[in-house]
Protein backbone atom coordinates (compact mmCIF):
# COMPACT_ATOMS: atom_id res chain seq x y z
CA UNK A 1 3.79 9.43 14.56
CA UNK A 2 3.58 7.79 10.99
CA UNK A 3 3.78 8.87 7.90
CA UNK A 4 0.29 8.97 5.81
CA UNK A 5 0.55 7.13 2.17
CA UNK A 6 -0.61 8.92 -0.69
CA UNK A 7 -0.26 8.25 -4.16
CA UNK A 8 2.82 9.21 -4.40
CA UNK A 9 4.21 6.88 -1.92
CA UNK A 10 6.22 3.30 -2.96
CA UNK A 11 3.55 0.47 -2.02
CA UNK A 12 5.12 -2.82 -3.62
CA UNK A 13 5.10 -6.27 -2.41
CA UNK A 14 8.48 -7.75 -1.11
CA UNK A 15 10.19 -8.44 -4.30
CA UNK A 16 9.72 -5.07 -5.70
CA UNK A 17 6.52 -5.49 -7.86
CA UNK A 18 4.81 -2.24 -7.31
CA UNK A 19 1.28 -2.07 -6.38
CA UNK A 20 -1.54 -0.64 -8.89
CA UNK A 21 -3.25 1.63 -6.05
CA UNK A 22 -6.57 2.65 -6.21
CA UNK A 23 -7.82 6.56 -6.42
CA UNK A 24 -7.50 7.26 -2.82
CA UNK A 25 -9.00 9.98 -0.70
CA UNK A 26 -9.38 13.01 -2.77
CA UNK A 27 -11.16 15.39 -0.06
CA UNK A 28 -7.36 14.93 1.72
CA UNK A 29 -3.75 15.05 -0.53
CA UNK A 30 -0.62 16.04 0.17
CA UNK A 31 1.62 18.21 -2.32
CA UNK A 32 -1.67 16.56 -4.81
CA UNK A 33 -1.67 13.21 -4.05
CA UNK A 34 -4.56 11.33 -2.34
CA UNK A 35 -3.88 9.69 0.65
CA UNK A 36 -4.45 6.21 0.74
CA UNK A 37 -7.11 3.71 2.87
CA UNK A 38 -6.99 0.15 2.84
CA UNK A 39 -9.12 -0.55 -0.23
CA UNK A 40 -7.01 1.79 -2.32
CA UNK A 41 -4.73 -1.35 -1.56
CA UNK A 42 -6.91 -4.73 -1.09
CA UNK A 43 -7.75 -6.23 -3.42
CA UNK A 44 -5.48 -4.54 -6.33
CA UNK A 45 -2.62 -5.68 -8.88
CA UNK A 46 0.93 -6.16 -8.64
CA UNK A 47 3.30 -5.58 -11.38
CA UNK A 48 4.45 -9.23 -11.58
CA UNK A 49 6.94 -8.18 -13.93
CA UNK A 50 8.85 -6.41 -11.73
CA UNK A 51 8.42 -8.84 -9.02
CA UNK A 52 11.65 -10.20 -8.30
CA UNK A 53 10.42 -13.64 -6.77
CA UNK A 54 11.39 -16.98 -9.20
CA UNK A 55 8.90 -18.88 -10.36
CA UNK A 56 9.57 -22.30 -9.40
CA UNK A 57 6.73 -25.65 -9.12
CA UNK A 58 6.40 -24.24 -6.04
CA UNK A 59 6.32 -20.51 -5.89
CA UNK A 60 5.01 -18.00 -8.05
CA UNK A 61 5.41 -14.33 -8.58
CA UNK A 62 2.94 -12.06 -6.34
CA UNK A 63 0.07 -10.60 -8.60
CA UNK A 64 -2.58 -9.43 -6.26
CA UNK A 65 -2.51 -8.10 -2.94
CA UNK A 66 -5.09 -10.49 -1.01
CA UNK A 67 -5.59 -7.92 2.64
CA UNK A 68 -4.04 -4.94 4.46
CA UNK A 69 -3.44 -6.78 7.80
CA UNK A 70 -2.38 -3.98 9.82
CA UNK A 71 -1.92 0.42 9.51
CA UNK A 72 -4.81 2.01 9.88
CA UNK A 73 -4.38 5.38 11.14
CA UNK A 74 -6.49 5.67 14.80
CA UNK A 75 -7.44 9.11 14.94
CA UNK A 76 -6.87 10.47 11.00
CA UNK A 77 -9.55 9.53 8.35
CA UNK A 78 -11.39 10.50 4.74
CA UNK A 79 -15.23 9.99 4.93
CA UNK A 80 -14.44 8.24 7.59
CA UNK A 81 -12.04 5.48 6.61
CA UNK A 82 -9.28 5.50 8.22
CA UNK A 83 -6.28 6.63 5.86
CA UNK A 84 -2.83 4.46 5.57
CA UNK A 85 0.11 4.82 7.67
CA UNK A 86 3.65 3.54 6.87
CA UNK A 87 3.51 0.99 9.30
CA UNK A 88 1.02 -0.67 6.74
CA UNK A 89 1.58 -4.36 6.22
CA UNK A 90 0.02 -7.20 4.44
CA UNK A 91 -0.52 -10.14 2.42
CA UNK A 92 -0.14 -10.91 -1.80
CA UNK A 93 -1.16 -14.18 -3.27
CA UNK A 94 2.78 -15.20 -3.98
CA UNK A 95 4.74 -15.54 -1.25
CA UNK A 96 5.33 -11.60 -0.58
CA UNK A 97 4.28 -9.45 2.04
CA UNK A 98 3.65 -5.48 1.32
CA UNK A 99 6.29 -3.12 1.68
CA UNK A 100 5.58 0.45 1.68
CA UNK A 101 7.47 4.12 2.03
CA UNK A 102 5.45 7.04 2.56
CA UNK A 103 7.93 9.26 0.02
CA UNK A 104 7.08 12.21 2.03
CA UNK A 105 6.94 14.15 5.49
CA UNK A 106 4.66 16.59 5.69
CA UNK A 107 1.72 14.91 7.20
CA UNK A 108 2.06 12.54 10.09
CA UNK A 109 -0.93 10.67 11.98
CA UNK A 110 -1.04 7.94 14.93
């Protein structure tokens, strides 16, 4: 078992620039925070500030998380979408992947 994202969880890319989720699922939280889905993800900002990566003629810092490639909960979902596990991974448009903690224990899905 996983743990579920929520709002409250740390969602960054790989050099530490945390990730401007969206609203989540509010029919399911956990100690009040939404849990997350994939397009609470996709498709949003990245606080290139705090990304760590060096901006070089050939790199840049991550802004945007391009796709959620993989963490989908299977059998746990919101209007159903599936919600986001901590095995969540993905892609930015720098050369960072997602990195993600679930900050809490309470619910767990497959």
């Amino acid at each position: 078992m996983s743990g579920v994202l929520t709002k409250g969880s740390r969602v960054a890319c790989s050099h530490t620039g945390g990730v401007q989720t969206g609203p989540g699922g509010a029919k399911l939280t956990v100690k009040r925070q939404a849990v997350l889905r994939a397009a609470d993800v996709a498709g949003r900002g990245v606080d290139s500030a705090a990304c760590t990566n060096p901006v070089t003629q050939t790199t840049r810092k991550c802004t945007t998380v391009l796709a959620v490639t993989a963490g989908p909960a299977t059998r746990l979902t919101v209007g159903n979408v599936p919600v986001l596990l901590d095995t969540a991974a993905g892609t930015t448009d720098g050369p960072g992947t997602l990195a993600v903690d679930a900050q809490q224990t309470k619910l767990k899905a497959k």
